[in-house]
Structures are given as C-alpha cells and as structure tokens.
C-alpha atoms as a PDB file:
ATOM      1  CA  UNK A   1     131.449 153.286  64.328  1.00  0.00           C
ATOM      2  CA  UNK A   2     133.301 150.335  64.302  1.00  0.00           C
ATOM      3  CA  UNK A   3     133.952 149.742  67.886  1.00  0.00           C
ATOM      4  CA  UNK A   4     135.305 146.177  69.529  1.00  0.00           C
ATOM      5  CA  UNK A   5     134.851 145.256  73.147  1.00  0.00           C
ATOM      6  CA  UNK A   6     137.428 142.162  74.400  1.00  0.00           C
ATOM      7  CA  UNK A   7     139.473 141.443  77.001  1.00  0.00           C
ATOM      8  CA  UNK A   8     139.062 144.378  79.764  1.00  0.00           C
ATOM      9  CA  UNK A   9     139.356 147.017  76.227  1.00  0.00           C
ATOM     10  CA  UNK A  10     137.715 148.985  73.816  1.00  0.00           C
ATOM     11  CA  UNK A  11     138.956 149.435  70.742  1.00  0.00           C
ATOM     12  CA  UNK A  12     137.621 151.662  67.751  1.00  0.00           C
ATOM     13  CA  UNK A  13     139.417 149.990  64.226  1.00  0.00           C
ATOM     14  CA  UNK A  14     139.558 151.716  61.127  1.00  0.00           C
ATOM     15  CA  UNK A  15     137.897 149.544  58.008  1.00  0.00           C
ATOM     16  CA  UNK A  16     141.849 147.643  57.455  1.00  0.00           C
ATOM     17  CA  UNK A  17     141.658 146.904  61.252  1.00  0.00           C
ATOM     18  CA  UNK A  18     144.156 149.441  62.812  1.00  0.00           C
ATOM     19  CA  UNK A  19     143.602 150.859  66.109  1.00  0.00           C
ATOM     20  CA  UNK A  20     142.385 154.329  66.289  1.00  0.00           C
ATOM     21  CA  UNK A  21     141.051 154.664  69.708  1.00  0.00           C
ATOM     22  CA  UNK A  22     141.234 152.664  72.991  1.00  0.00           C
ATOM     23  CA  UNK A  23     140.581 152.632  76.468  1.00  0.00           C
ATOM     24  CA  UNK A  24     141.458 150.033  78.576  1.00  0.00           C
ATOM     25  CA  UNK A  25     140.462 148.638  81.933  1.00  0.00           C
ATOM     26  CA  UNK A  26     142.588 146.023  83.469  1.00  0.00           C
ATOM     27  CA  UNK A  27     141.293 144.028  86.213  1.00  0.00           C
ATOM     28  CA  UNK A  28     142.119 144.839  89.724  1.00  0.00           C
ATOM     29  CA  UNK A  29     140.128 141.847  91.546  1.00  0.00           C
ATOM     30  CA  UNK A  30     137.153 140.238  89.998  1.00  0.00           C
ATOM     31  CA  UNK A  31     135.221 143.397  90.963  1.00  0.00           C
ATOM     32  CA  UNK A  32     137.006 145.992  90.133  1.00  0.00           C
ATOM     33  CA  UNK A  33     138.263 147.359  87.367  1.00  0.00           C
ATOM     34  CA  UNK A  34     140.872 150.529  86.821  1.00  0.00           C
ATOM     35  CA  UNK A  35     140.349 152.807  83.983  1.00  0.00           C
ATOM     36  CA  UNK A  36     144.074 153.345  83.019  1.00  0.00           C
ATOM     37  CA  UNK A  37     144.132 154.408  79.567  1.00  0.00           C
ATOM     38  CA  UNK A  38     142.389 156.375  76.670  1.00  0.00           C
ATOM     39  CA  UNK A  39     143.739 157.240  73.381  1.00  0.00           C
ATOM     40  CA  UNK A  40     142.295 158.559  70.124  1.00  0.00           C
ATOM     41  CA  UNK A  41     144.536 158.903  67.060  1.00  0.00           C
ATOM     42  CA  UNK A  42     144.997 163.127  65.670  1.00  0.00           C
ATOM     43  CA  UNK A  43     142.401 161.428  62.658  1.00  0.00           C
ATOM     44  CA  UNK A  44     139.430 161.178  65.184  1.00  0.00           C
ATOM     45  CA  UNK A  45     140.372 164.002  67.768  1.00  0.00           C
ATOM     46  CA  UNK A  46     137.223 166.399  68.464  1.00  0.00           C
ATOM     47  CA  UNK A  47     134.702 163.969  67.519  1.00  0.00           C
ATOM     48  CA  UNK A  48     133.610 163.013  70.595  1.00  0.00           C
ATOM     49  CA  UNK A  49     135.232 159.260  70.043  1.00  0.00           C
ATOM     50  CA  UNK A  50     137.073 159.664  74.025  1.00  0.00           C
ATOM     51  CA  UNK A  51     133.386 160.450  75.342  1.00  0.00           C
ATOM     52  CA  UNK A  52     132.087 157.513  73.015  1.00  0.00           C
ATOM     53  CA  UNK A  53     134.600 155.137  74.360  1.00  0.00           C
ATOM     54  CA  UNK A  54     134.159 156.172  78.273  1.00  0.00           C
ATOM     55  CA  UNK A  55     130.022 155.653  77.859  1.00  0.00           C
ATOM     56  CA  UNK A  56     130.792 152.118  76.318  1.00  0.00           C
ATOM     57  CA  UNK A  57     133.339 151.438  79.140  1.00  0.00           C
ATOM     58  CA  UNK A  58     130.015 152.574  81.839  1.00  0.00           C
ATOM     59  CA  UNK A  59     127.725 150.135  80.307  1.00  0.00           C
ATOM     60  CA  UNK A  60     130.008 146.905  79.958  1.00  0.00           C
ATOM     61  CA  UNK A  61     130.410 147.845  83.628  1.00  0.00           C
ATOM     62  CA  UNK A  62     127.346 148.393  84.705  1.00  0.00           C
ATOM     63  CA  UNK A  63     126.493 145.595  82.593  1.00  0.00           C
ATOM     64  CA  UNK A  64     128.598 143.531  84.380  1.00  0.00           C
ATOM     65  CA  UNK A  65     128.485 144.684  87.669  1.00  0.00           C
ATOM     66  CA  UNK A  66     131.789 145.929  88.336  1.00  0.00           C
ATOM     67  CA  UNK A  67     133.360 148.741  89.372  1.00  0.00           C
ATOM     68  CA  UNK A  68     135.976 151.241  88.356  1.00  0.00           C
ATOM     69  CA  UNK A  69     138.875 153.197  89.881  1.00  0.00           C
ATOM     70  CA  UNK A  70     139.981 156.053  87.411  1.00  0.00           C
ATOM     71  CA  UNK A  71     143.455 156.878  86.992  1.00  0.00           C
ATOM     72  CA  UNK A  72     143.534 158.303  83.313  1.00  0.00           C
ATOM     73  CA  UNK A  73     143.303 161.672  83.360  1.00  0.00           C
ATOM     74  CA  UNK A  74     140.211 161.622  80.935  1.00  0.00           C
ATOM     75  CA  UNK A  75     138.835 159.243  82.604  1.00  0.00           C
ATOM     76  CA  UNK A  76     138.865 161.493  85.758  1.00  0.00           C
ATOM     77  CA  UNK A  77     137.476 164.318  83.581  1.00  0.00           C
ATOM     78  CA  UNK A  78     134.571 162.543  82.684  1.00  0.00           C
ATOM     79  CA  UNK A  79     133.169 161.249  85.792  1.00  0.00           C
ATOM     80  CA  UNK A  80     133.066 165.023  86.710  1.00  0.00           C
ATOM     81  CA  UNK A  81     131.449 165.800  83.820  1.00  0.00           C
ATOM     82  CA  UNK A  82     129.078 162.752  84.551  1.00  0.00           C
ATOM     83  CA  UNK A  83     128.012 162.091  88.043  1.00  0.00           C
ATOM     84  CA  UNK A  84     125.303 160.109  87.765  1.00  0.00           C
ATOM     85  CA  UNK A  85     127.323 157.630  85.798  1.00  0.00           C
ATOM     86  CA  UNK A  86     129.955 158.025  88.541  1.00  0.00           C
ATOM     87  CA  UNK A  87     127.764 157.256  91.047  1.00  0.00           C
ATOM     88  CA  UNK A  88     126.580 153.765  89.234  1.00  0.00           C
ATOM     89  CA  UNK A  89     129.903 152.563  88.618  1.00  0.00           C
ATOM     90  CA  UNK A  90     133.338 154.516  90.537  1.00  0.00           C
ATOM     91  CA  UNK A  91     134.591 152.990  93.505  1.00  0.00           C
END
C-alpha cells in the first residue's frame, strides 16, 4: 500500500496521487503530539486501512519518541483495543 509519512501525517494515495486515507497528528509541544484526525474514503472502508494508518502513526512515534493525546474518536477506539501500544506512546 502506497502509504506517505510527512509533516505530522499519514497519507495513503491512490496510483494518480489522490488522498484516500489520512490521519494526522499536529504538534502540541515538541513532545507531544495529538491524534486529531482519521479518514478513509467509502473505496477502502473495511479493509483494515484506519487500523493500518493508527499502527504507522505508533511507530513514527515511538520511533521518535513522542507522545500522543487522542482526540479522534478512532483514535480513542484503538488504544482500547491496543493497550500495550497505549502504554508505549499515550500521554
């Protein structure tokens, strides 16, 4: 799967380059980061792309040694659903 880190995102781009999934997670100080946003286009829905996205996000962060606050809703979701990544990398 075509998926692009930059800039505090993650983006998953169809073979012309349009978006079809995202999450993003702006900086809140140089430690912290708040996972604000996930979206995956009708196309991609059910295929586990939102799960993909959110295990990308934990590495880059764990990776970089930051932390996250959660404020999407699926972002929420998945820490449940996760723990031990929630324990590595939620503030």
């Amino acid at each position: 799967m075509p998926f692009v880190t930059s800039n505090n995102k993650i983006e998953y781009l169809s073979e012309d380059g349009k978006m079809l999934a995202e999450i993003t997670f702006p900086a809140i100080d140089e430690n912290t980061v708040n996972i604000n946003h996930t979206f995956v286009d009708e196309v991609l829905r059910g295929q586990g792309v939102a799960g993909r996205l959110m295990e990308l996000t934990a590495e880059e962060l764990e990776k970089t040694g930051r932390k996250a606050v959660a404020t999407c809703s699926y972002a929420k979701k998945w820490f449940e659903k996760y723990p031990e990544k929630a324990e590595k990398i939620k503030r």
